[in-house]
C-alpha atoms as a PDB file:
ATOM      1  CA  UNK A   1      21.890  11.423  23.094  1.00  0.00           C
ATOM      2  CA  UNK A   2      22.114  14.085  20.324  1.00  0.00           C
ATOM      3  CA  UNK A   3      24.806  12.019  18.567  1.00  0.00           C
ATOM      4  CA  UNK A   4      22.731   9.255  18.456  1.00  0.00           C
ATOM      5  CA  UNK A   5      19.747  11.307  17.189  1.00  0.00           C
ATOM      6  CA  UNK A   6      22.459  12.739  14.333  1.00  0.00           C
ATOM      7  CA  UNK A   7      22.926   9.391  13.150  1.00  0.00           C
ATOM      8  CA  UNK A   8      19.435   7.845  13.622  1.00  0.00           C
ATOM      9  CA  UNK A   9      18.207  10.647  11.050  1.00  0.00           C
ATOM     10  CA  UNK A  10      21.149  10.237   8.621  1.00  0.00           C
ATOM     11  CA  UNK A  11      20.420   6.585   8.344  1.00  0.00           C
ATOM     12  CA  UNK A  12      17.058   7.561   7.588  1.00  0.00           C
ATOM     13  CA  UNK A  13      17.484   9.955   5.131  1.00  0.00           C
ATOM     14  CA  UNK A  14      19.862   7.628   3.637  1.00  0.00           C
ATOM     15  CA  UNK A  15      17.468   5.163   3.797  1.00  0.00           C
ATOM     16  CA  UNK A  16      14.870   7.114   2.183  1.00  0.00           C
ATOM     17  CA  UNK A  17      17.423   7.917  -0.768  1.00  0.00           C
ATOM     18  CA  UNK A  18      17.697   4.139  -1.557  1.00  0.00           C
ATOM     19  CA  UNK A  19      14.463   3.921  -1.750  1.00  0.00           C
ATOM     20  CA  UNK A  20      13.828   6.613  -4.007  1.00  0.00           C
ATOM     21  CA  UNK A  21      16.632   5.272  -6.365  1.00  0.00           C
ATOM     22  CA  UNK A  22      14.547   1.371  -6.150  1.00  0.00           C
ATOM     23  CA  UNK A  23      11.413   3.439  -6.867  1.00  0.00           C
ATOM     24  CA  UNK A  24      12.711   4.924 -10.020  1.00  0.00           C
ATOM     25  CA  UNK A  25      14.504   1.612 -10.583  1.00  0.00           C
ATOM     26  CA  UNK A  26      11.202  -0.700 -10.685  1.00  0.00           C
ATOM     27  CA  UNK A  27       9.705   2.030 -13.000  1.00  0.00           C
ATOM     28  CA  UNK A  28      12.237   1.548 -15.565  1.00  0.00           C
ATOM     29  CA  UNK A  29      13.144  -1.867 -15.419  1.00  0.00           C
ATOM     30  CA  UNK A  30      10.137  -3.818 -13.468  1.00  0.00           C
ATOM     31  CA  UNK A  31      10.061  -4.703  -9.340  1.00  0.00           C
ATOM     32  CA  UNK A  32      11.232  -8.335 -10.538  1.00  0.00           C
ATOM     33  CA  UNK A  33      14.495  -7.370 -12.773  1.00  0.00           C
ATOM     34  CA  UNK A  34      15.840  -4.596 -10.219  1.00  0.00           C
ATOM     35  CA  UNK A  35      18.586  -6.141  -7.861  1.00  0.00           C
ATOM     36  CA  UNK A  36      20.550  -5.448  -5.173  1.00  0.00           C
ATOM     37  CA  UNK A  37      24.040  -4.764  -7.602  1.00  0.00           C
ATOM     38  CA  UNK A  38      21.414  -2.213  -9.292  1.00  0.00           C
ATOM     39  CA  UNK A  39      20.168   0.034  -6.304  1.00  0.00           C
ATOM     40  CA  UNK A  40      23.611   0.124  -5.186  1.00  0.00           C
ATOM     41  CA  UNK A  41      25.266   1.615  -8.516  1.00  0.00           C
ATOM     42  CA  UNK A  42      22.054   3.869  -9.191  1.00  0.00           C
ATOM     43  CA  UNK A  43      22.559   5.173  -5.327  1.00  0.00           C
ATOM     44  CA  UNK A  44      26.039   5.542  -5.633  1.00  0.00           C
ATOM     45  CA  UNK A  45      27.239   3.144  -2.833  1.00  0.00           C
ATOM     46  CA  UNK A  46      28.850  -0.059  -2.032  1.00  0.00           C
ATOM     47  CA  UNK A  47      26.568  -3.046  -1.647  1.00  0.00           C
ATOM     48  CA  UNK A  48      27.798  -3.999   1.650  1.00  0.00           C
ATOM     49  CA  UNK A  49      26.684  -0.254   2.427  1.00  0.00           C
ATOM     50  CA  UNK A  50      23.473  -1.272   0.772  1.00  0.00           C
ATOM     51  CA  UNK A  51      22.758  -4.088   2.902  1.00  0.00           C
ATOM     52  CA  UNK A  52      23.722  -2.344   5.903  1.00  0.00           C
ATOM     53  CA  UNK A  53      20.365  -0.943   5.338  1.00  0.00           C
ATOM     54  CA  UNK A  54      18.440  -3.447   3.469  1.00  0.00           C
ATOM     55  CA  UNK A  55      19.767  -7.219   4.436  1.00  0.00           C
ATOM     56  CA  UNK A  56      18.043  -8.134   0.715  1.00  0.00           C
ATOM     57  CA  UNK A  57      15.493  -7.718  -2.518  1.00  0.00           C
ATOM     58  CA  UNK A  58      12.879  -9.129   0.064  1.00  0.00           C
ATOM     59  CA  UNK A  59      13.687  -6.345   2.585  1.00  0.00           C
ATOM     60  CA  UNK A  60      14.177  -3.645   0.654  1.00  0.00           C
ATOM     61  CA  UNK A  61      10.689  -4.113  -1.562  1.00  0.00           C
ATOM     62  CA  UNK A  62       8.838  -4.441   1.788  1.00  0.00           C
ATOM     63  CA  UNK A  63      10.364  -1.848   3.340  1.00  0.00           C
ATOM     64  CA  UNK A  64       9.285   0.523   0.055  1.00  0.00           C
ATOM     65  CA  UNK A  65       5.934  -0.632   0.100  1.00  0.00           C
ATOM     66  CA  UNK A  66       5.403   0.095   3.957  1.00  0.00           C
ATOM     67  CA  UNK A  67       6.431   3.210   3.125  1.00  0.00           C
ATOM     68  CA  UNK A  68       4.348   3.915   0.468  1.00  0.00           C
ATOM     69  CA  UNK A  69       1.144   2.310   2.437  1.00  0.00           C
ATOM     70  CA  UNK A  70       1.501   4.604   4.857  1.00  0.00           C
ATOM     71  CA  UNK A  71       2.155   7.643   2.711  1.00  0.00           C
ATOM     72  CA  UNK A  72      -1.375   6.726   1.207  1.00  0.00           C
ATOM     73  CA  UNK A  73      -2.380   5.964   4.836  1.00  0.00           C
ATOM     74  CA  UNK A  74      -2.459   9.673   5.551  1.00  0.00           C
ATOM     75  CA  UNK A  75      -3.237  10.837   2.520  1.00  0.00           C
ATOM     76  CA  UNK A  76      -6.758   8.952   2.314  1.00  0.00           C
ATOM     77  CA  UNK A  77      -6.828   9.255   6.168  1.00  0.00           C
ATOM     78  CA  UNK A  78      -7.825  12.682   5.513  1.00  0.00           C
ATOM     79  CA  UNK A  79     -10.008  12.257   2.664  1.00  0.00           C
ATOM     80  CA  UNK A  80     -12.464   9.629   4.506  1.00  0.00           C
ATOM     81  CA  UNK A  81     -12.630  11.508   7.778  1.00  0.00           C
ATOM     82  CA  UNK A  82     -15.165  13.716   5.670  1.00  0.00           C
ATOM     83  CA  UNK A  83     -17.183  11.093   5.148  1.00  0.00           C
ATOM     84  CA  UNK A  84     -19.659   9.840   7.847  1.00  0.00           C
ATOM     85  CA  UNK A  85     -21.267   6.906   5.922  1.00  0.00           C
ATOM     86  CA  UNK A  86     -19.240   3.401   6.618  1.00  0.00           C
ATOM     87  CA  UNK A  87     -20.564   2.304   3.829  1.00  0.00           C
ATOM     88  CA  UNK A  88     -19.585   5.347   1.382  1.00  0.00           C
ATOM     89  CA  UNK A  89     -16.305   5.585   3.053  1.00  0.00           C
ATOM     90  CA  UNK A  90     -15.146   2.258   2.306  1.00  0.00           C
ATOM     91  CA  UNK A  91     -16.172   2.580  -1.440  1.00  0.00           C
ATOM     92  CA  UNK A  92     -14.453   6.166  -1.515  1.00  0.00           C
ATOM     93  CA  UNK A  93     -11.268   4.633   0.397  1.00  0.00           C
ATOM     94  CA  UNK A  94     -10.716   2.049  -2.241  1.00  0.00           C
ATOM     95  CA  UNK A  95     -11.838   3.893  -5.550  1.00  0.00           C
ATOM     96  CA  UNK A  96      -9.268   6.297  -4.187  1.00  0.00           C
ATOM     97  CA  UNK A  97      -6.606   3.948  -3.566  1.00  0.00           C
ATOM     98  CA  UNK A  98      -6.948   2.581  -6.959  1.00  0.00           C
ATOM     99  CA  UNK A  99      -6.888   6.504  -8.217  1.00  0.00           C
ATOM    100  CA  UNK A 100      -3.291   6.656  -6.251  1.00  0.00           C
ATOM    101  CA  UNK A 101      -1.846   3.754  -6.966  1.00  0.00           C
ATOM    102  CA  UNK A 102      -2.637   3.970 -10.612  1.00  0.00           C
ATOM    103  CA  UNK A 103      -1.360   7.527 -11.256  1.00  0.00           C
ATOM    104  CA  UNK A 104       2.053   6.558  -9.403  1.00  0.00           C
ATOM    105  CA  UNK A 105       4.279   5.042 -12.312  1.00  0.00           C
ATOM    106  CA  UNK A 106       6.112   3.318  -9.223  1.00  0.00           C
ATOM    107  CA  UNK A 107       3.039   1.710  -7.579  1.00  0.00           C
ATOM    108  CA  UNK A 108       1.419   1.186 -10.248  1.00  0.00           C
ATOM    109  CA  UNK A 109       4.430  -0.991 -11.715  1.00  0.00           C
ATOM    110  CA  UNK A 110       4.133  -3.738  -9.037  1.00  0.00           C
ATOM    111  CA  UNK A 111       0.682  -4.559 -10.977  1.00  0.00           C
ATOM    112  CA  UNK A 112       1.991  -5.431 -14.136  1.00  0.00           C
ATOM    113  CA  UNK A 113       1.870  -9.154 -15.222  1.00  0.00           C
ATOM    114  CA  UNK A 114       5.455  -9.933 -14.210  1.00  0.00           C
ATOM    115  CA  UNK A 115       5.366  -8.219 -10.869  1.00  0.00           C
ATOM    116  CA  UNK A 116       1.796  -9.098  -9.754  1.00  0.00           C
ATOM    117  CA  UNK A 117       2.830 -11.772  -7.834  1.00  0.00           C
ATOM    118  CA  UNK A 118       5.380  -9.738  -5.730  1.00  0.00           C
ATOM    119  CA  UNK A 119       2.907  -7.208  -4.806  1.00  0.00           C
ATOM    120  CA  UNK A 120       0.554  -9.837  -3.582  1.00  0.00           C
ATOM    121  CA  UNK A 121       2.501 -11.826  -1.656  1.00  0.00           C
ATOM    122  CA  UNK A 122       4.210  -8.360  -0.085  1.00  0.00           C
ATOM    123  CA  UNK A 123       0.903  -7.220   0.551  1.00  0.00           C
ATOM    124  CA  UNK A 124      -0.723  -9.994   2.279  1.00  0.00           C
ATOM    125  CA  UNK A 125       2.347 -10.262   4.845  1.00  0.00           C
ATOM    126  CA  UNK A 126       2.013  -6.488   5.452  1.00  0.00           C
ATOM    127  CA  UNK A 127       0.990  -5.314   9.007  1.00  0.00           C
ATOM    128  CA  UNK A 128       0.870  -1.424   7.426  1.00  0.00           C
ATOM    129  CA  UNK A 129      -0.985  -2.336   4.166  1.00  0.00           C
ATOM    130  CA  UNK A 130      -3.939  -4.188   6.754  1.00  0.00           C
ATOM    131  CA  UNK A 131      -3.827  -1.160   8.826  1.00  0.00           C
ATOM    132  CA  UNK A 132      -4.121   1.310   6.220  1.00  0.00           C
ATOM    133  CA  UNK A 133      -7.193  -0.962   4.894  1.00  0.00           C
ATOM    134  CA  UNK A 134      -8.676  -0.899   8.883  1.00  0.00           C
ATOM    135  CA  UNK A 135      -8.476   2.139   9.391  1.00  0.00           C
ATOM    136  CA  UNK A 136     -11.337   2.666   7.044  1.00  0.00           C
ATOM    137  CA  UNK A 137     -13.025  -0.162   8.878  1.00  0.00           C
ATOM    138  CA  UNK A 138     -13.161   0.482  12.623  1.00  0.00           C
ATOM    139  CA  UNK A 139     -11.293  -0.685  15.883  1.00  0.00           C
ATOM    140  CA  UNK A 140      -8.011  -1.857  14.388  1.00  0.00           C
ATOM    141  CA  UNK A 141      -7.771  -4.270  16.909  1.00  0.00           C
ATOM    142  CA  UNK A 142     -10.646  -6.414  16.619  1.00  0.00           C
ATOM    143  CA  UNK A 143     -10.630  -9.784  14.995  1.00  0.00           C
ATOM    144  CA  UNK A 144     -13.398  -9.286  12.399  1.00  0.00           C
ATOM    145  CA  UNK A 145     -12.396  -6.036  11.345  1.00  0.00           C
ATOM    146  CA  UNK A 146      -8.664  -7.176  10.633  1.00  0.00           C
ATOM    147  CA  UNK A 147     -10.256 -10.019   9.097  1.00  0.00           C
ATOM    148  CA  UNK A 148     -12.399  -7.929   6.690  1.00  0.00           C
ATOM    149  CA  UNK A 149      -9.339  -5.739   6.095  1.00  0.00           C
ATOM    150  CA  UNK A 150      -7.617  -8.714   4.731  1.00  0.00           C
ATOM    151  CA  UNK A 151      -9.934  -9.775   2.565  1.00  0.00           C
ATOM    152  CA  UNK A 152     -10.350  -6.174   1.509  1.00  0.00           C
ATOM    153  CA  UNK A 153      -7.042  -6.327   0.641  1.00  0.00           C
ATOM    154  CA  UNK A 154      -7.458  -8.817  -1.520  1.00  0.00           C
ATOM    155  CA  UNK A 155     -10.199  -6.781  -3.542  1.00  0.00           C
ATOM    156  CA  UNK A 156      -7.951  -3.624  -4.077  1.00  0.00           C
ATOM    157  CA  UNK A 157      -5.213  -6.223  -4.937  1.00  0.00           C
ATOM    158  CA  UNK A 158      -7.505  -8.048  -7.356  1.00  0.00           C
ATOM    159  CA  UNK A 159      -8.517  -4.833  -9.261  1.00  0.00           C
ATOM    160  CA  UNK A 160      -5.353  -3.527  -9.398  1.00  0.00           C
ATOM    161  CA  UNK A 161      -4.204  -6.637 -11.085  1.00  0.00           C
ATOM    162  CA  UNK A 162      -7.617  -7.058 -13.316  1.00  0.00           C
ATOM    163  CA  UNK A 163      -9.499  -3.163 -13.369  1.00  0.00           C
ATOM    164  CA  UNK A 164     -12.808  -2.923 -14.423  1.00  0.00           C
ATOM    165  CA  UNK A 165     -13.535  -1.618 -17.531  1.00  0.00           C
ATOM    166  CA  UNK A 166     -13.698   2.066 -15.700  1.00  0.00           C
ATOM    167  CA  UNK A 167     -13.656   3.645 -12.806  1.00  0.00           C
ATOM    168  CA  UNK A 168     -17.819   3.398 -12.498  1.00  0.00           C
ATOM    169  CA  UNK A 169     -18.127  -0.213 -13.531  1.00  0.00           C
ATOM    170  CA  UNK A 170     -15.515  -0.729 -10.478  1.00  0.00           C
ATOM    171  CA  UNK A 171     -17.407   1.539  -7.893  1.00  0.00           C
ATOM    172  CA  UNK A 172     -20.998  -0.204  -8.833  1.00  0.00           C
ATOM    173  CA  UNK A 173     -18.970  -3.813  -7.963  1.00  0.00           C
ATOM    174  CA  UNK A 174     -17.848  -2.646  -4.886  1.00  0.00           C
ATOM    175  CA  UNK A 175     -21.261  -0.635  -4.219  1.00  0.00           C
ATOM    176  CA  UNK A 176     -22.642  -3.903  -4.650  1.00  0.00           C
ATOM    177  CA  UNK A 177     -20.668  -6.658  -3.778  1.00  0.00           C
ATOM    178  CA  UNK A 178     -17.818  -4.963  -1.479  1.00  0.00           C
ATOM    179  CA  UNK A 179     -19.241  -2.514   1.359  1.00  0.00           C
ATOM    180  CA  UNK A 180     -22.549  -4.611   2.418  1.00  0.00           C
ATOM    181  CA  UNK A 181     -20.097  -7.526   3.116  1.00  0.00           C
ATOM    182  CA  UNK A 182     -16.789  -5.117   4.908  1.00  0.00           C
ATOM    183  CA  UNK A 183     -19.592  -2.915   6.783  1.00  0.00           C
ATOM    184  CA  UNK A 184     -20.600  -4.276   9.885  1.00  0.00           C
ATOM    185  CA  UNK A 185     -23.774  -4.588   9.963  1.00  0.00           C
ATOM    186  CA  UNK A 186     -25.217  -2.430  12.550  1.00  0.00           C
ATOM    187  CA  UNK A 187     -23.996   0.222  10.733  1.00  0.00           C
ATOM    188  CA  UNK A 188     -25.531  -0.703   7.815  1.00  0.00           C
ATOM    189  CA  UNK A 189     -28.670  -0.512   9.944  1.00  0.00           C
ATOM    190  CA  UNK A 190     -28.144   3.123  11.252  1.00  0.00           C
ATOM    191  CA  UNK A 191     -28.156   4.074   7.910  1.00  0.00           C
ATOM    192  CA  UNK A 192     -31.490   2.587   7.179  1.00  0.00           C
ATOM    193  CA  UNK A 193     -33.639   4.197   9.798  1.00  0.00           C
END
């Protein structure tokens, strides 16, 4: 049992490393240009060792964006528990999202024009990316909060792809048009009596 322990966490800490090296990879080059042949040279192994871990492009860029999601996941986690409004929380949650993704050269890479596409489709396929969005929203597990989480999604995907002109013309849009349509609304109601 401790053997396979041993191994379990050196394949994830190897793991981890190639995904590091990608990350600094789609910085300099772009998500779309960076290949397998690349990651393995800049992480210093084989590509059959490569794809021991990562069985292709597809599976290695969703595998670094779960990761990332969930990084943010508990980051933000933390940051909306302080906040008891639904309705604030969900603007905070994505204003803040944009803040993190924006500041990380990596992230913020997948939303230039080339790579746009890659993050969306990634995105909309990704279990973690809806869960990190529910989360904000309510019981994970029921069908209209998954299905406001999705289109949610979309939103943060959209502004990341086209930003406002700032960061308060963005949180008056989703003020406006965002939270009164992802808040359920008997929650909205609380609020109003």
């Amino acid at each position: 049992m401790a053997g396979r322990a041993l191994v379990r966490d050196y394949n994830e800490i190897v793991a981890e490393r190639i995904l590091d090296v990608a990350a600094r990879l789609f910085v300099e080059h772009g998500v779309a240009r960076v290949g397998m042949g690349e990651v393995a040279k800049a992480a210093g192994c084989s590509r059959a060792t490569l794809y021991r871990y990562f069985d292709g492009r597809e599976a290695l860029r969703i595998a670094y964006i779960h990761r990332e999601a969930r990084r943010i996941e508990r980051e933000l986690a933390a940051h909306a528990a302080t906040i008891r409004d639904p309705a604030d929380r969900v603007v905070e949650a994505v204003l803040e999202t944009l803040r993190r993704v924006r500041r990380d050269p990596a992230l913020a890479g997948w939303f230039a024009p080339d790579d746009v596409g890659i993050a969306s489709v990634l995105a909309q396929s990704s279990d973690v990316i809806e869960g990190m969005v529910a989360a904000f929203l309510g019981d994970r597990e029921a069908p209209e909060t998954i299905r406001r989480a999705r289109w949610l999604l979309r939103v943060v995907l959209s502004l990341l792809a086209m930003p406002g002109a700032d960061e308060r013309e963005e949180r008056v849009m989703i003020e406006e048009f965002v939270a009164p349509v992802v808040v359920p609304r008997r929650a909205t109601r609380r609020k109003d009596r």
